[in-house]
C-alpha atoms as a PDB file:
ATOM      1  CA  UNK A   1      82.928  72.994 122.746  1.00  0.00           C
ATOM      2  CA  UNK A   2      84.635  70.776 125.513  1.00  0.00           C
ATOM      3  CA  UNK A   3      84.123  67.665 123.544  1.00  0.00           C
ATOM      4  CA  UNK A   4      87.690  65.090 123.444  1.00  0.00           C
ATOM      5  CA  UNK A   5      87.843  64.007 119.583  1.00  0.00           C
ATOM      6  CA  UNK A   6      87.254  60.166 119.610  1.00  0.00           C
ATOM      7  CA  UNK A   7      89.430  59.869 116.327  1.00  0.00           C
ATOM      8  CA  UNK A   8      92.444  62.112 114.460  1.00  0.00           C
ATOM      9  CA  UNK A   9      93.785  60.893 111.246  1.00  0.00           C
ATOM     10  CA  UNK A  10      96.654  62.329 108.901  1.00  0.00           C
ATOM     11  CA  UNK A  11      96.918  61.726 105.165  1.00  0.00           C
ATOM     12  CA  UNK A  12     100.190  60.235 103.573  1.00  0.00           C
ATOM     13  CA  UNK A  13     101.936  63.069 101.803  1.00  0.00           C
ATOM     14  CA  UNK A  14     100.500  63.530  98.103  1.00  0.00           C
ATOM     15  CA  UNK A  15     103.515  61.865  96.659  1.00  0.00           C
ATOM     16  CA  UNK A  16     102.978  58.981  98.079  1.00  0.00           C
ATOM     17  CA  UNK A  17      98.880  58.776  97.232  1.00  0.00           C
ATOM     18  CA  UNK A  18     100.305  59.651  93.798  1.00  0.00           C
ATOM     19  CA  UNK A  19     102.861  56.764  93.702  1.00  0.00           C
ATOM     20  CA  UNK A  20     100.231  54.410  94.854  1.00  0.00           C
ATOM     21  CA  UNK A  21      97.892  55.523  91.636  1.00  0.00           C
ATOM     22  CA  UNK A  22     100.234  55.538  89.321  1.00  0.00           C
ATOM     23  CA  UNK A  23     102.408  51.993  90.112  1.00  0.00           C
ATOM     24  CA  UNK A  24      99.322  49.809  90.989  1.00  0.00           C
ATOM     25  CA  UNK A  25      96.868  51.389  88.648  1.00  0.00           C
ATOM     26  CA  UNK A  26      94.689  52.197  91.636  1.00  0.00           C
ATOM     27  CA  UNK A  27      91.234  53.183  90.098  1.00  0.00           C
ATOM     28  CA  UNK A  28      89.968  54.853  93.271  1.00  0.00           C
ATOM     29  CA  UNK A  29      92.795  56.738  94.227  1.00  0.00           C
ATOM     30  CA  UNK A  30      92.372  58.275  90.869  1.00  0.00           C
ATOM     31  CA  UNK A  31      89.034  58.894  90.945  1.00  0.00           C
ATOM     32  CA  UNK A  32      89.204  60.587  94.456  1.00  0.00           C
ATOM     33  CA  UNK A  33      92.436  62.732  93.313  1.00  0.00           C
ATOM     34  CA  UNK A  34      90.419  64.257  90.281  1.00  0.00           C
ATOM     35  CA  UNK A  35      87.356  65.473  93.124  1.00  0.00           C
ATOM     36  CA  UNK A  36      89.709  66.552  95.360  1.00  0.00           C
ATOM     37  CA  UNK A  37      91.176  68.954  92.626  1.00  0.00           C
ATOM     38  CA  UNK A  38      88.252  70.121  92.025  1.00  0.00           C
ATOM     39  CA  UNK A  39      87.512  70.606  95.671  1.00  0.00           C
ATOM     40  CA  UNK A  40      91.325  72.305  96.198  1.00  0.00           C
ATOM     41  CA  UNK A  41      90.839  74.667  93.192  1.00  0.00           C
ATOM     42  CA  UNK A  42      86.642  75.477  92.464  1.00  0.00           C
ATOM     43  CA  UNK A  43      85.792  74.682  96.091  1.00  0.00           C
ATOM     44  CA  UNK A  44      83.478  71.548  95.098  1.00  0.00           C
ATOM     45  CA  UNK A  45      84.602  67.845  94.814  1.00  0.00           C
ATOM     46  CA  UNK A  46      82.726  66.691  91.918  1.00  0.00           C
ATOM     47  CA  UNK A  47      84.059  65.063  88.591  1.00  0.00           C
ATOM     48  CA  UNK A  48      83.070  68.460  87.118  1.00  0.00           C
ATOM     49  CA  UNK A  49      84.797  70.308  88.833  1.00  0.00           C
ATOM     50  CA  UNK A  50      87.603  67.968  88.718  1.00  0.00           C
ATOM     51  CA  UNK A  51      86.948  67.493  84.963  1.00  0.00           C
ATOM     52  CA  UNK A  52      87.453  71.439  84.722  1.00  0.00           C
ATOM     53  CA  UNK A  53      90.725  71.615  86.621  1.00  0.00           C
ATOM     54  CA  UNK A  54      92.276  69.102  84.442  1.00  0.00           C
ATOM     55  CA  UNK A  55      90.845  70.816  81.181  1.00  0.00           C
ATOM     56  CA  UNK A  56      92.360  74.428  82.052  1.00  0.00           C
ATOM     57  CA  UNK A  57      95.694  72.332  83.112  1.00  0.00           C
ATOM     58  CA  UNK A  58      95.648  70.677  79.461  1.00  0.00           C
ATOM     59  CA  UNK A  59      95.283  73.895  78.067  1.00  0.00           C
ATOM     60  CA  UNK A  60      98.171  75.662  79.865  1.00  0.00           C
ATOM     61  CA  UNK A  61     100.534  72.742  78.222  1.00  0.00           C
ATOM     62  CA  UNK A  62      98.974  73.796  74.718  1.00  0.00           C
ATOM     63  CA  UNK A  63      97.407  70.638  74.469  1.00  0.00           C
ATOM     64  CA  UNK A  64      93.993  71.212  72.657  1.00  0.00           C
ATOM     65  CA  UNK A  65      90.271  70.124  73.623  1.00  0.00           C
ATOM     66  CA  UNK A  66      90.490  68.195  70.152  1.00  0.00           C
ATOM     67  CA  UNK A  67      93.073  65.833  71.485  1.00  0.00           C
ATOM     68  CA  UNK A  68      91.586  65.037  74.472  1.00  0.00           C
ATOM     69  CA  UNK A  69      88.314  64.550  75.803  1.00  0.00           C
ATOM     70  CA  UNK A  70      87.618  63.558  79.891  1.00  0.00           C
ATOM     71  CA  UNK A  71      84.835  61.307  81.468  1.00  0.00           C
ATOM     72  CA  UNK A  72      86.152  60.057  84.776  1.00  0.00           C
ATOM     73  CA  UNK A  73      89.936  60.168  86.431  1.00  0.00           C
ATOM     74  CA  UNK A  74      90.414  56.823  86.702  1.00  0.00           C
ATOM     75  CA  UNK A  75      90.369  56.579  82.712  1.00  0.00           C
ATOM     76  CA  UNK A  76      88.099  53.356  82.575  1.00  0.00           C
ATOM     77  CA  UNK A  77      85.129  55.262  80.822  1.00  0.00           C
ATOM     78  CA  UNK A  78      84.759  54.679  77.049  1.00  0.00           C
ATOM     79  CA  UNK A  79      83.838  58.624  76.406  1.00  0.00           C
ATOM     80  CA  UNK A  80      87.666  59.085  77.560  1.00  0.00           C
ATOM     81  CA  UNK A  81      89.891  60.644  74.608  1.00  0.00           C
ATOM     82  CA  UNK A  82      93.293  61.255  74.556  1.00  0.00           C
ATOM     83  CA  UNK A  83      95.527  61.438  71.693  1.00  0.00           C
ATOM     84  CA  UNK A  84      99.310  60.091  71.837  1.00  0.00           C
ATOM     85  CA  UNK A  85     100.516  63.619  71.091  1.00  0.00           C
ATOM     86  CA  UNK A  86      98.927  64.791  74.281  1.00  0.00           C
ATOM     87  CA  UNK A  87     100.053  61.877  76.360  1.00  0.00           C
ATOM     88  CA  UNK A  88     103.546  63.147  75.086  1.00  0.00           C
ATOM     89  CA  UNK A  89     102.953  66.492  76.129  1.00  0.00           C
ATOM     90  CA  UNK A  90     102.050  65.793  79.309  1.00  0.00           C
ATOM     91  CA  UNK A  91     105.000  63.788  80.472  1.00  0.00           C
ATOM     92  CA  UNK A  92     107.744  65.830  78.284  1.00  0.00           C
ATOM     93  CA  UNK A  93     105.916  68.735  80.643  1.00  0.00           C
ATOM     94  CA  UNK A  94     106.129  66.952  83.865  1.00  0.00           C
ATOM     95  CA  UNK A  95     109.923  65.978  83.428  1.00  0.00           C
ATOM     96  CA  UNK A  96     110.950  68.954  81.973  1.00  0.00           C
ATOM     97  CA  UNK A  97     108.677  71.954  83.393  1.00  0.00           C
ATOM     98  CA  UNK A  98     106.422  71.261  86.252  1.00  0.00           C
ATOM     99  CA  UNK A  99     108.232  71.819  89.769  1.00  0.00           C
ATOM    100  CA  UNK A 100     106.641  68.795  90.600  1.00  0.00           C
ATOM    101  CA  UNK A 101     108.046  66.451  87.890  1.00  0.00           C
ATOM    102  CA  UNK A 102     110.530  64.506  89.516  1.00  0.00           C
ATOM    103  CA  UNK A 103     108.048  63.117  92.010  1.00  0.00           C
ATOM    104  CA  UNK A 104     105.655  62.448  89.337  1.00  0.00           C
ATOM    105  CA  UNK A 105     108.111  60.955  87.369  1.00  0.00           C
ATOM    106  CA  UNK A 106     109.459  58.925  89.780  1.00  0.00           C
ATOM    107  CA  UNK A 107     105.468  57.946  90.572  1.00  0.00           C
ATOM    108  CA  UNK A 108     105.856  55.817  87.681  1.00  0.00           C
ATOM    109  CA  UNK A 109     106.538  52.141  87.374  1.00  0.00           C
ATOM    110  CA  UNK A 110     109.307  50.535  86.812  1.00  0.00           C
ATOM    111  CA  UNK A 111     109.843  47.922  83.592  1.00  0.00           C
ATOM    112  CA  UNK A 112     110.804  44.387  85.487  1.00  0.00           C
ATOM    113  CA  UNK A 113     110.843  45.971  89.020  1.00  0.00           C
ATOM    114  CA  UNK A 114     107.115  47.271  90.035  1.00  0.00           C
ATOM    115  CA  UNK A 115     103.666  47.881  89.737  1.00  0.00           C
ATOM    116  CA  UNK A 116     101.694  47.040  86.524  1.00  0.00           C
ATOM    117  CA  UNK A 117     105.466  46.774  84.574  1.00  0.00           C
ATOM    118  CA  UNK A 118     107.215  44.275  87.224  1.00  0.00           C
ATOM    119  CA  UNK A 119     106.042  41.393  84.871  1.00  0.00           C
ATOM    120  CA  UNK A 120     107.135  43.239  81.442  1.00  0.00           C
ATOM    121  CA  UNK A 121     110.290  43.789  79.750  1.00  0.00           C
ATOM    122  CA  UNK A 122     112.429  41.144  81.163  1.00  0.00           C
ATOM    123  CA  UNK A 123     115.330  41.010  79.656  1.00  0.00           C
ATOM    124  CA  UNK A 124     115.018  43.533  77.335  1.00  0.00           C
ATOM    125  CA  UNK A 125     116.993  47.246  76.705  1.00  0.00           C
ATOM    126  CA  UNK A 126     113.990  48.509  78.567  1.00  0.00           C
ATOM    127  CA  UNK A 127     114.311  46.699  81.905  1.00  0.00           C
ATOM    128  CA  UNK A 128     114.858  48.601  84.984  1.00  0.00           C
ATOM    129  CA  UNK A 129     115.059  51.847  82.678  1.00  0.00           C
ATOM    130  CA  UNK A 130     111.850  52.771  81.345  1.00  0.00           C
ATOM    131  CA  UNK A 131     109.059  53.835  83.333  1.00  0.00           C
ATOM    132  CA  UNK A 132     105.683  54.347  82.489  1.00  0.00           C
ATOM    133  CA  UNK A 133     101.848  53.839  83.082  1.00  0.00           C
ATOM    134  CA  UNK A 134      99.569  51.434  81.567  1.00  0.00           C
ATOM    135  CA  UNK A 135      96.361  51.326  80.492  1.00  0.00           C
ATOM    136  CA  UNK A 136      93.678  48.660  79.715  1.00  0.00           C
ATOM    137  CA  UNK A 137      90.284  47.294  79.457  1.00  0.00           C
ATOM    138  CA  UNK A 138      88.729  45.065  76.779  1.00  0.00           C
ATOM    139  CA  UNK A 139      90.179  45.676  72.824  1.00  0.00           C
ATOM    140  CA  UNK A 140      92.070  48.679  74.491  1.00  0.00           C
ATOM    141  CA  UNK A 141      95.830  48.763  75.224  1.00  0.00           C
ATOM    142  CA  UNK A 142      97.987  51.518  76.411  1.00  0.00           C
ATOM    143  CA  UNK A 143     101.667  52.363  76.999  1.00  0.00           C
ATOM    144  CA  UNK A 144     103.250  55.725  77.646  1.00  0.00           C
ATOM    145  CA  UNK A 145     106.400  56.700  79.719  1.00  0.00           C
ATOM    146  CA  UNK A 146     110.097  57.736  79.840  1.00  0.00           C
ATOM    147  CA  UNK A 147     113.178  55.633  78.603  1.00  0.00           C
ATOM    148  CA  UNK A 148     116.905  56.546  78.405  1.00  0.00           C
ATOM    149  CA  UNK A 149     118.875  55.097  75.314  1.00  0.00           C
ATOM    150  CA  UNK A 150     122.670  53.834  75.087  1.00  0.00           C
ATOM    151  CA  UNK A 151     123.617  56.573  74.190  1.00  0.00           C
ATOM    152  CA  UNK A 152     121.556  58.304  76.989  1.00  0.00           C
ATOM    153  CA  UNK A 153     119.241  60.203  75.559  1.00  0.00           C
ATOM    154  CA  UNK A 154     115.463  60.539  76.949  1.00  0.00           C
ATOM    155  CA  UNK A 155     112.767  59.568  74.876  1.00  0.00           C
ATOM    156  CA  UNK A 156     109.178  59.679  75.506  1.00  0.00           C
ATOM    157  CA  UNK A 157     107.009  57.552  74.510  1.00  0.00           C
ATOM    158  CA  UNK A 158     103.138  56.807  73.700  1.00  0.00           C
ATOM    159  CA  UNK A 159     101.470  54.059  72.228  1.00  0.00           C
ATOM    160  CA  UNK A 160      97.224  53.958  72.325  1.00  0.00           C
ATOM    161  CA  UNK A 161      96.094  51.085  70.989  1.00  0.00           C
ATOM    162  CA  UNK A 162      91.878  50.623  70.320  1.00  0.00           C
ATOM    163  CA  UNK A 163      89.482  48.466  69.136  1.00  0.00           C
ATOM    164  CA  UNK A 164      91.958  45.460  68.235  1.00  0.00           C
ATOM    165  CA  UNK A 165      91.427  42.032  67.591  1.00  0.00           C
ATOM    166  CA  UNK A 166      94.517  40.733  69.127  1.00  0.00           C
ATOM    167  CA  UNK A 167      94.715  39.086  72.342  1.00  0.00           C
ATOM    168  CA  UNK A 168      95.789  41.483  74.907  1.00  0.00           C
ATOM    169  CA  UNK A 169      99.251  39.842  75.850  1.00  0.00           C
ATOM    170  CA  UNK A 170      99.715  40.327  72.229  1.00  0.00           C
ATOM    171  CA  UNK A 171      99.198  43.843  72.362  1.00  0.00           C
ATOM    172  CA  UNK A 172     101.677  43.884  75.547  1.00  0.00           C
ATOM    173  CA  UNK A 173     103.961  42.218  73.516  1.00  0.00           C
ATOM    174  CA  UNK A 174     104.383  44.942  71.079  1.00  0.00           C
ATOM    175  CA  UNK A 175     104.513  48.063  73.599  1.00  0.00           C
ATOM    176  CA  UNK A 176     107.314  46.073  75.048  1.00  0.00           C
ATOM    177  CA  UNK A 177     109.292  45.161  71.814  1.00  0.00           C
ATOM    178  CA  UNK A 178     108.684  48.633  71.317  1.00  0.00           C
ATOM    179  CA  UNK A 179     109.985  49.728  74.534  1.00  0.00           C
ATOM    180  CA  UNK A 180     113.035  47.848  74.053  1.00  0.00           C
ATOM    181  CA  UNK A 181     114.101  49.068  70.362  1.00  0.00           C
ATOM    182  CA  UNK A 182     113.414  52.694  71.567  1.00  0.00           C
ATOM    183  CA  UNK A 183     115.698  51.743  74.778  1.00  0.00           C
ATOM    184  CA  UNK A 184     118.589  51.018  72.559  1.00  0.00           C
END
């Protein structure tokens, strides 16, 4: 009582924590988000509790414990699982149910503009329309996201790719010819 605090700080608004995570692929971010769910929902920050949040979330979207399996939230643990199906399931729930789609959504990179896509897609269909998040460590490659077609028409997309013996910029190569033929 009577003491002057020596030092006051204010978070950035979620959104933008979340836009940081999700553009630059920020590992820590991620991993802190996941505890503080589990500190905001079960009262303890731990990757269990975190773990457990995420789980029950899954479940809500129908997305089944066989398609997905969770070790960490920054997704750079081998015991990870996720299927493509579930990957689709998410984001077709974030832009089409969640109330907070739009900013998650919008979280995303952009193909030639930002993040871990400003270097992809260059002159492709996909450029400056699909947005998405990557995912990679060694003979693992990942691609999932939102693109709009000529003809306008959303598509979502998901492409895991594990235990290859390509190079990695190989790998990118594909998602992104990929990208662009589902862009058309």
């Amino acid at each position: 009582a009577g003491l002057a605090p020596l030092f006051s700080h204010e978070s950035p608004p979620l959104k933008d924590i979340i836009r940081v995570t999700n553009t630059e692929s920020h590992n820590l971010y991620a991993e802190v988000l996941l505890r503080t769910m589990g500190l905001a929902r079960c009262g303890e920050g731990s990757l269990e509790a975190g773990t457990s949040v995420v789980t029950s979330w899954m479940r809500s979207m129908g997305i089944s414990e066989k398609e997905f399996r969770m070790a960490d939230g920054s997704g750079l643990s081998r015991k990870n699982i996720l299927s493509p199906k579930a990957l689709a399931t998410l984001l077709a729930y974030m832009a089409d149910i969640s109330p907070n789609g739009h900013s998650f959504i919008a979280s995303l990179p952009v193909a030639g503009l930002d993040g871990t896509l400003s270097g992809r897609m260059h002159d492709s269909p996909a450029e400056k329309v699909f947005r998405g998040k990557t995912g990679s460590m060694e003979l693992v490659n990942a691609l999932a996201g939102i693109t709009l077609n000529s003809q306008n028409k959303r598509i979502i997309f998901a492409m895991l790719t594990n235990n290859h013996t390509l190079k990695a910029r190989k790998v990118r190569k594909l998602e992104d010819t990929v990208c662009g033929l589902l862009s058309q």
